[in-house]
C-alpha atoms as a PDB file:
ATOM      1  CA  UNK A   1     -10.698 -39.822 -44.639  1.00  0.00           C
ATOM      2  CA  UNK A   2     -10.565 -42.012 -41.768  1.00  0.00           C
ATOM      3  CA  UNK A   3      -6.662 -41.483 -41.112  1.00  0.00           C
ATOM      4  CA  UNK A   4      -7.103 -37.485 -41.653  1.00  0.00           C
ATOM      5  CA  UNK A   5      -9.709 -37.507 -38.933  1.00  0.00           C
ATOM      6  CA  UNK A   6      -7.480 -39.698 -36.448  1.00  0.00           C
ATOM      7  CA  UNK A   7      -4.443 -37.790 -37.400  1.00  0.00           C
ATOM      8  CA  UNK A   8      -6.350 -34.593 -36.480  1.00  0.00           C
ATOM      9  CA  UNK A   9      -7.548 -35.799 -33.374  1.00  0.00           C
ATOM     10  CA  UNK A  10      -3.936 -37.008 -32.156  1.00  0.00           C
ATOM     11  CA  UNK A  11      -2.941 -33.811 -33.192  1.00  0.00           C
ATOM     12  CA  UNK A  12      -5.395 -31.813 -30.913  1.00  0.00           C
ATOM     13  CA  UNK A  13      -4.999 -34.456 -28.244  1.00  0.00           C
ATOM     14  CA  UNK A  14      -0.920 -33.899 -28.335  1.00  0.00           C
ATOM     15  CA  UNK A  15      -1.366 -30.229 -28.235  1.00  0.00           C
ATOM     16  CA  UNK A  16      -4.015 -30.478 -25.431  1.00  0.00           C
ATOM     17  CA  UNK A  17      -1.410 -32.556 -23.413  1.00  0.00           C
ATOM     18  CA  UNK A  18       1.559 -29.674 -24.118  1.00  0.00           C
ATOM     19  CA  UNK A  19      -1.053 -27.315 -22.952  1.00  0.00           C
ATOM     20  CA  UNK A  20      -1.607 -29.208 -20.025  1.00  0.00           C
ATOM     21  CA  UNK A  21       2.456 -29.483 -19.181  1.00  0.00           C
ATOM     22  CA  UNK A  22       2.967 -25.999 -19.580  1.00  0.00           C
ATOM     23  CA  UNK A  23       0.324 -24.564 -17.246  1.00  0.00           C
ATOM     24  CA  UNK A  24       1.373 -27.548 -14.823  1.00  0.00           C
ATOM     25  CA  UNK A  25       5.050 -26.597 -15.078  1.00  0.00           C
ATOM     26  CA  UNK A  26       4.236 -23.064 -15.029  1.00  0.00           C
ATOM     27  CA  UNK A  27       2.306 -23.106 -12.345  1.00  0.00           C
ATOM     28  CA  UNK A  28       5.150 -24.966 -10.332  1.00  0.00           C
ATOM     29  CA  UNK A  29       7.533 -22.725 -11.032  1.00  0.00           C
ATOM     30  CA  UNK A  30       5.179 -20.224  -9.182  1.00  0.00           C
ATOM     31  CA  UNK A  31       7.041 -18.069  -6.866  1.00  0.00           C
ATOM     32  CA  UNK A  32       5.912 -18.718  -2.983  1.00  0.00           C
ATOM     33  CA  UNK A  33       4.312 -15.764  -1.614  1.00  0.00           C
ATOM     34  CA  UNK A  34       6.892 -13.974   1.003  1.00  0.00           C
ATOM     35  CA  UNK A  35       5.780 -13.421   4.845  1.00  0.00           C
ATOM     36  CA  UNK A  36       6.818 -10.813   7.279  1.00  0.00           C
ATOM     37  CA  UNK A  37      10.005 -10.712   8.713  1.00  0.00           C
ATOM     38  CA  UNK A  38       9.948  -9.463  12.484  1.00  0.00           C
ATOM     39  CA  UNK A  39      11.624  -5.654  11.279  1.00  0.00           C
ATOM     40  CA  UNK A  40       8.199  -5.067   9.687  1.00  0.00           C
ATOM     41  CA  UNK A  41       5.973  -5.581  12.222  1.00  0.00           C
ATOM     42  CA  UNK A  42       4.759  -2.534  14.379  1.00  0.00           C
ATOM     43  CA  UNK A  43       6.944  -1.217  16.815  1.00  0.00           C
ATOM     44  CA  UNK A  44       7.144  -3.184  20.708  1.00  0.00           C
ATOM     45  CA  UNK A  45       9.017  -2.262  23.660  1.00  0.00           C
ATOM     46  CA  UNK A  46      10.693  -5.956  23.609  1.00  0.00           C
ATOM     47  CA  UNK A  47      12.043  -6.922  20.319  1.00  0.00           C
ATOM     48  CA  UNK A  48      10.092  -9.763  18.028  1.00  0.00           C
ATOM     49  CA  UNK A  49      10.725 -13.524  17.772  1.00  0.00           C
ATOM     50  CA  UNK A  50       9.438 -15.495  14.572  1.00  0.00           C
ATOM     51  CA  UNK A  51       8.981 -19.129  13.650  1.00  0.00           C
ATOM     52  CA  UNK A  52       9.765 -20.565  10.652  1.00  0.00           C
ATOM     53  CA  UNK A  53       6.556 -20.255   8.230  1.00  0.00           C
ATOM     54  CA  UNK A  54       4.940 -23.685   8.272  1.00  0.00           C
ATOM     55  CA  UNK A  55       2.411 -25.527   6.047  1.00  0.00           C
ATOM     56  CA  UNK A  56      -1.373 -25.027   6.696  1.00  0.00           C
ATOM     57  CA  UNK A  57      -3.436 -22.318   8.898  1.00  0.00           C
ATOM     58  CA  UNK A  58      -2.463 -21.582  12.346  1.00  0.00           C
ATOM     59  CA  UNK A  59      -3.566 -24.479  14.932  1.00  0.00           C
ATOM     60  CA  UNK A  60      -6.349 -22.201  16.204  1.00  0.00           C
ATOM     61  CA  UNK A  61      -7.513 -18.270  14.949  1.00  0.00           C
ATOM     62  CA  UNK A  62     -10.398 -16.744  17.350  1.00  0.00           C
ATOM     63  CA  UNK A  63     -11.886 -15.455  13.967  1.00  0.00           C
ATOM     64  CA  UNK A  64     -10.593 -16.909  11.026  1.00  0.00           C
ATOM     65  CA  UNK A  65     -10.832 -20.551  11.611  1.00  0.00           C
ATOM     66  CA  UNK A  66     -11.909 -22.854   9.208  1.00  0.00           C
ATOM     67  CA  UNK A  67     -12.547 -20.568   6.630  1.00  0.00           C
ATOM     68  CA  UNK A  68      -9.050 -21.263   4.443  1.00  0.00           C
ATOM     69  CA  UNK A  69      -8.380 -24.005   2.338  1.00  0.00           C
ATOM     70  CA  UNK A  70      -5.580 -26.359   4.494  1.00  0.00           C
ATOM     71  CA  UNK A  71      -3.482 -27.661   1.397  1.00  0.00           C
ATOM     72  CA  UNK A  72      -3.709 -23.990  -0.031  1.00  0.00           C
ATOM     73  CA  UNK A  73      -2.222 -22.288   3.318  1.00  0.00           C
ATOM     74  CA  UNK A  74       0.366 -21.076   5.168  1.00  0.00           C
ATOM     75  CA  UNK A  75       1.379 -19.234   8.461  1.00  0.00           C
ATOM     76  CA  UNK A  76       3.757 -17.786  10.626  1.00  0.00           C
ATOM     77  CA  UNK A  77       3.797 -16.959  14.463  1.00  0.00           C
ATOM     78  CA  UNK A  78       5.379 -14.031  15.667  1.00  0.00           C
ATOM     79  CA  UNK A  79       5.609 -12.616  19.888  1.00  0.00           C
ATOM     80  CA  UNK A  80       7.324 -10.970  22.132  1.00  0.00           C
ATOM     81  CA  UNK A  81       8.313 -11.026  25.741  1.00  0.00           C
ATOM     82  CA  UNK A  82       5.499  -9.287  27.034  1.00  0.00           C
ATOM     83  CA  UNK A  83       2.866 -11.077  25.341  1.00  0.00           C
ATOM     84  CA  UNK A  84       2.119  -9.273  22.547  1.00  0.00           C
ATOM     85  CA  UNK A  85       1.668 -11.942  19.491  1.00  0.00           C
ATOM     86  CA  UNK A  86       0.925 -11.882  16.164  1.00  0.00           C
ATOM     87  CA  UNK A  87       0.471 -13.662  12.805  1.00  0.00           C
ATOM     88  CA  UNK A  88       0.264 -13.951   9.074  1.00  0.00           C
ATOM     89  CA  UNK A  89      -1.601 -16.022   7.372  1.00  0.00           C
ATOM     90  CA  UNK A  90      -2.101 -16.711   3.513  1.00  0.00           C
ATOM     91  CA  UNK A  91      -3.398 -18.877   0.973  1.00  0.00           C
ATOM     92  CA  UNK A  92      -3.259 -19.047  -2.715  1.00  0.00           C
ATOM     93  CA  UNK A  93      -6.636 -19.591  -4.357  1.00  0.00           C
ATOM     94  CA  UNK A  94      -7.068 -21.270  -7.790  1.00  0.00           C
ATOM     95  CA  UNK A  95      -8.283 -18.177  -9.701  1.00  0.00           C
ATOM     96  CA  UNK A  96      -8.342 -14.699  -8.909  1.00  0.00           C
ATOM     97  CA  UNK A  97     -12.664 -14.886  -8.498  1.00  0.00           C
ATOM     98  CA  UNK A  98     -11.966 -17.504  -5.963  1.00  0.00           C
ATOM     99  CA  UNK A  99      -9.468 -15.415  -4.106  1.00  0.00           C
ATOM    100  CA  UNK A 100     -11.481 -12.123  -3.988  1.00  0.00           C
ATOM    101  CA  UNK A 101     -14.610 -14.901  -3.057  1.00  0.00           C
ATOM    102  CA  UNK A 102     -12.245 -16.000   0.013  1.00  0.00           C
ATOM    103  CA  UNK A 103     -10.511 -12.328   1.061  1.00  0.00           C
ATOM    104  CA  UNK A 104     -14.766 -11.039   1.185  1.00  0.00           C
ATOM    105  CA  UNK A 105     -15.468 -14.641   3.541  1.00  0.00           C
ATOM    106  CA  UNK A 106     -12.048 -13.586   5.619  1.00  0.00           C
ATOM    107  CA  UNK A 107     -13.544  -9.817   6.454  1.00  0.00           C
ATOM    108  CA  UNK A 108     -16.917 -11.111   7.320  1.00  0.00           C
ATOM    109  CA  UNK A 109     -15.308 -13.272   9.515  1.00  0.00           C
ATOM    110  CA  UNK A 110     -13.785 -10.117  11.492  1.00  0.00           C
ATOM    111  CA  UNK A 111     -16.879  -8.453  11.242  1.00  0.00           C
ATOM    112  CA  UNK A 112     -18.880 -10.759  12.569  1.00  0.00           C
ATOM    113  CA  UNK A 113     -16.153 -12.243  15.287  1.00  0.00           C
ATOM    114  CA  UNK A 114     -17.141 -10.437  18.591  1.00  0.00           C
ATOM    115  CA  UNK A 115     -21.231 -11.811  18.169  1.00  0.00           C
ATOM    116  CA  UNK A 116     -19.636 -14.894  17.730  1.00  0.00           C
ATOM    117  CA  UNK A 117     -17.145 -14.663  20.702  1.00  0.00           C
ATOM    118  CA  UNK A 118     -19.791 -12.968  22.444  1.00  0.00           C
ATOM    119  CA  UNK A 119     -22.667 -16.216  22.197  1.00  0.00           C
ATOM    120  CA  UNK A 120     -19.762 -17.947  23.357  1.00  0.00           C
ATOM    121  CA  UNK A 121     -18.766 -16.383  26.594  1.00  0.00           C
ATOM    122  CA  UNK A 122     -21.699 -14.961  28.082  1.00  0.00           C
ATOM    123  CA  UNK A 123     -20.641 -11.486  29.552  1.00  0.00           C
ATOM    124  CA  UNK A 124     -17.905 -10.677  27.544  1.00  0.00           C
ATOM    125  CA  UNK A 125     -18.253  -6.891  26.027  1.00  0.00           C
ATOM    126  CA  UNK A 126     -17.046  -5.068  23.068  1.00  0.00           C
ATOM    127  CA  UNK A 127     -16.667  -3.011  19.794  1.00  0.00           C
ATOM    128  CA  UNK A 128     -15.745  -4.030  16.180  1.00  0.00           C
ATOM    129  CA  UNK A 129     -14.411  -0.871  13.736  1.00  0.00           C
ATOM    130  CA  UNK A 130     -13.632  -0.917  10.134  1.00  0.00           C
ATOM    131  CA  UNK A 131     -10.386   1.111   9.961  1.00  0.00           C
ATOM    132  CA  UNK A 132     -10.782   1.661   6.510  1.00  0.00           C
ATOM    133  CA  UNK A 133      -9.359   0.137   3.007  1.00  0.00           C
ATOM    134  CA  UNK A 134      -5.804   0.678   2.449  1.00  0.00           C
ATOM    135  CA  UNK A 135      -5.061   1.246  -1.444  1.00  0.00           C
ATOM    136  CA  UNK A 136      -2.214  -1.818  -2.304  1.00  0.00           C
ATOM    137  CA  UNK A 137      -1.772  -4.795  -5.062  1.00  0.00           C
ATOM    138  CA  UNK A 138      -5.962  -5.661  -4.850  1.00  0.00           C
ATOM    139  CA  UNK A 139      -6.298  -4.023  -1.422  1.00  0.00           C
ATOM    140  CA  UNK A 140      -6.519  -4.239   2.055  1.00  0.00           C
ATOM    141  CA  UNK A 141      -9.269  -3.826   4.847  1.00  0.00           C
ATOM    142  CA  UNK A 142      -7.879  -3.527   8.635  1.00  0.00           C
ATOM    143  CA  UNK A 143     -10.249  -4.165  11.637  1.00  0.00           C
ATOM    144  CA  UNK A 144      -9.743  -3.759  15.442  1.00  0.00           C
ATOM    145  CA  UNK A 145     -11.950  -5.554  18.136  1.00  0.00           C
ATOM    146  CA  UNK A 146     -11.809  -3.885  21.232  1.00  0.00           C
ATOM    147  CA  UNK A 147     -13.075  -7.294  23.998  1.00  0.00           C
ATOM    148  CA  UNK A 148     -13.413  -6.657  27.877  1.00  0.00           C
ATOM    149  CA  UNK A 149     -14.756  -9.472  30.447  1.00  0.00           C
ATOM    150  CA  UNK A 150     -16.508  -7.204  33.125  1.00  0.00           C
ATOM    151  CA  UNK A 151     -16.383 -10.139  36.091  1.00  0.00           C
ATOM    152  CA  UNK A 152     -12.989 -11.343  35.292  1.00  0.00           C
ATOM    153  CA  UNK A 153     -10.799  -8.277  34.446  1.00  0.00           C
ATOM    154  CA  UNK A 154      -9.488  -8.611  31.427  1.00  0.00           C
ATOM    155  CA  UNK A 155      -9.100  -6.059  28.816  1.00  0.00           C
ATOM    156  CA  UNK A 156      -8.065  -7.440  24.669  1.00  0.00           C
ATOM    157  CA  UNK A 157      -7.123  -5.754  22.129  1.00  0.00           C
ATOM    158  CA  UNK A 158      -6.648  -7.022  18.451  1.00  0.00           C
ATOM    159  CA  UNK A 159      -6.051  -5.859  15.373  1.00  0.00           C
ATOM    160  CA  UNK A 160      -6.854  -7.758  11.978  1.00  0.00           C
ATOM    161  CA  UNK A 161      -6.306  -6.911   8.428  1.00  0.00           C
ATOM    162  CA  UNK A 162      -7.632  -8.947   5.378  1.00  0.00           C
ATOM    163  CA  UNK A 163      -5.371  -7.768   2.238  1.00  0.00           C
ATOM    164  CA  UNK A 164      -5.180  -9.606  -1.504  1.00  0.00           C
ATOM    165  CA  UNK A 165      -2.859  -9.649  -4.374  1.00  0.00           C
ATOM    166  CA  UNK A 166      -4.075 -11.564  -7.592  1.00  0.00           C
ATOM    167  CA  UNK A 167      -5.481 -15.008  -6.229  1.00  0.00           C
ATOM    168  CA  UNK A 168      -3.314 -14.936  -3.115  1.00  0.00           C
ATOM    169  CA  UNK A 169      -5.405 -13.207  -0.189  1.00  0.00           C
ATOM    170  CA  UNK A 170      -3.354 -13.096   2.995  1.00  0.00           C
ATOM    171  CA  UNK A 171      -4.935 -12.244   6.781  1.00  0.00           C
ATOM    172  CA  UNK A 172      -2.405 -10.738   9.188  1.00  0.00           C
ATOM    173  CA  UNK A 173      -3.356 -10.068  12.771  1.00  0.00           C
ATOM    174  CA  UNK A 174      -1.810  -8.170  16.003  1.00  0.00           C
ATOM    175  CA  UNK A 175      -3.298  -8.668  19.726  1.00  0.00           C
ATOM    176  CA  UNK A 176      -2.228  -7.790  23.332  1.00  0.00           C
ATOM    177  CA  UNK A 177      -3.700  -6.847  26.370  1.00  0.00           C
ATOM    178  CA  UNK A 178      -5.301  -3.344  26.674  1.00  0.00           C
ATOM    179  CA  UNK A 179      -7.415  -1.156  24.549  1.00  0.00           C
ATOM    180  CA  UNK A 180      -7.722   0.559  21.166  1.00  0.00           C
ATOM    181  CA  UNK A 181      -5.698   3.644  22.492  1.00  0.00           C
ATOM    182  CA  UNK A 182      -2.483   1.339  23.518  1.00  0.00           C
ATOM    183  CA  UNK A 183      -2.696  -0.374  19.905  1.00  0.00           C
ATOM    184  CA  UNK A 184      -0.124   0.696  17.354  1.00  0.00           C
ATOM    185  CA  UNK A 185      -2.824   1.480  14.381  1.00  0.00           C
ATOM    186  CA  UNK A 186      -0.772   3.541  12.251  1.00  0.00           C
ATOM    187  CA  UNK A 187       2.284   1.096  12.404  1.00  0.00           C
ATOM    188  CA  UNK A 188      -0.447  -2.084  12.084  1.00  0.00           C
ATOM    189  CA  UNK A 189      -1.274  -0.483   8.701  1.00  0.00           C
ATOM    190  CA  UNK A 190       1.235   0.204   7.857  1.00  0.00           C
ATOM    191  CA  UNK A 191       2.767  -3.147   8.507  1.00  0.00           C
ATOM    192  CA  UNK A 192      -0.468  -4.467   6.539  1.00  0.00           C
ATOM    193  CA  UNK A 193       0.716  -2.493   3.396  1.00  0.00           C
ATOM    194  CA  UNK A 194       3.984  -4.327   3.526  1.00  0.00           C
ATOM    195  CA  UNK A 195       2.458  -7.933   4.252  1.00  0.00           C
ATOM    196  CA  UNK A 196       0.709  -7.396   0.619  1.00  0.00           C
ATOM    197  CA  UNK A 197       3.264  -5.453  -1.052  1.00  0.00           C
ATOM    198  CA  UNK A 198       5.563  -7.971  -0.219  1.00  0.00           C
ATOM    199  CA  UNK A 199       3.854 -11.398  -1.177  1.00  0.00           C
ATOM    200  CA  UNK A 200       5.247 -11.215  -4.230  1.00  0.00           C
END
């Protein structure tokens, strides 16, 4: 009796080990998820520039920061030669709870951005919309904040969407100088749809 029961256990502990391998391998051999290129991006009067996509969030985000996971993340930087910048960012959760957990934390981030900014710099004024959900992989929510600094002159615009397919929730965002009515909405959501689409 004492052998059956040891054989049994080796047995469960061998197949608990080839269970182990194969989600380790499997999870390995994991696709990355794709980014942007700079033809998919909404349309500028001076043509895009890209870096390479690099390990880790962006060195600063006026909204998002320190809400992703480092070892989990990656971004890319994208401008132009008037100024106009923007940016994907995207991180692969564990699980797919955890991911729809982090893509809700990313959009109250947005939402609650310009209070934030707002505490920060004393006279700075400003509107936040919702822009509505856009219907791809587990869906996307896209956000504009509209900022304007009365004494100084200055007039922001950006654009932010928070999108998620399976447990990989990616954040892409779009800002230049101006207003809401010089911002390329339609093309910005339409670049967001791709940005998801195209993560894997």
């Amino acid at each position: 009796m004492k052998y059956i029961r040891t054989a049994a256990v080796t047995t469960a502990a061998v197949a608990m080990t080839v269970a182990s391998l194969t989600t380790t391998t499997a999870a390995a051999a994991a696709p990355a998820p794709e980014f942007l290129s700079v033809s998919e991006l909404p349309a500028s009067s001076t043509p895009w520039s890209a870096d390479p996509v690099r390990p880790g969030p962006p060195e600063y985000s006026m909204c998002t920061e320190g809400v992703v996971s480092k070892g989990r993340t990656r971004h890319r930087e994208f401008r132009t030669e008037l100024d106009t910048t923007a940016r994907q960012t995207t991180t692969v959760a564990p699980t797919v709870a955890k991911a729809k957990v982090l893509a809700a934390q990313l959009r109250r981030a947005v939402e609650t951005c310009l209070d934030r900014l707002k505490a920060e710099y004393p006279g700075i004024e400003g509107e936040t919309l919702h822009h509505g959900r856009i219907g791809v992989e587990g869906g996307a929510h896209v956000y504009s904040i509209d900022t304007a600094h009365p004494e100084v002159g200055s007039t922001d615009i950006g654009l932010y969407a928070v999108g998620r397919d399976g447990r990989t929730v990616t954040v892409v965002e779009w800002g230049q100088l101006g207003d809401l009515d010089g911002a390329p909405l339609r093309g910005f959501k339409k670049t967001t749809r791709t940005a998801v689409a195209k993560l894997y």
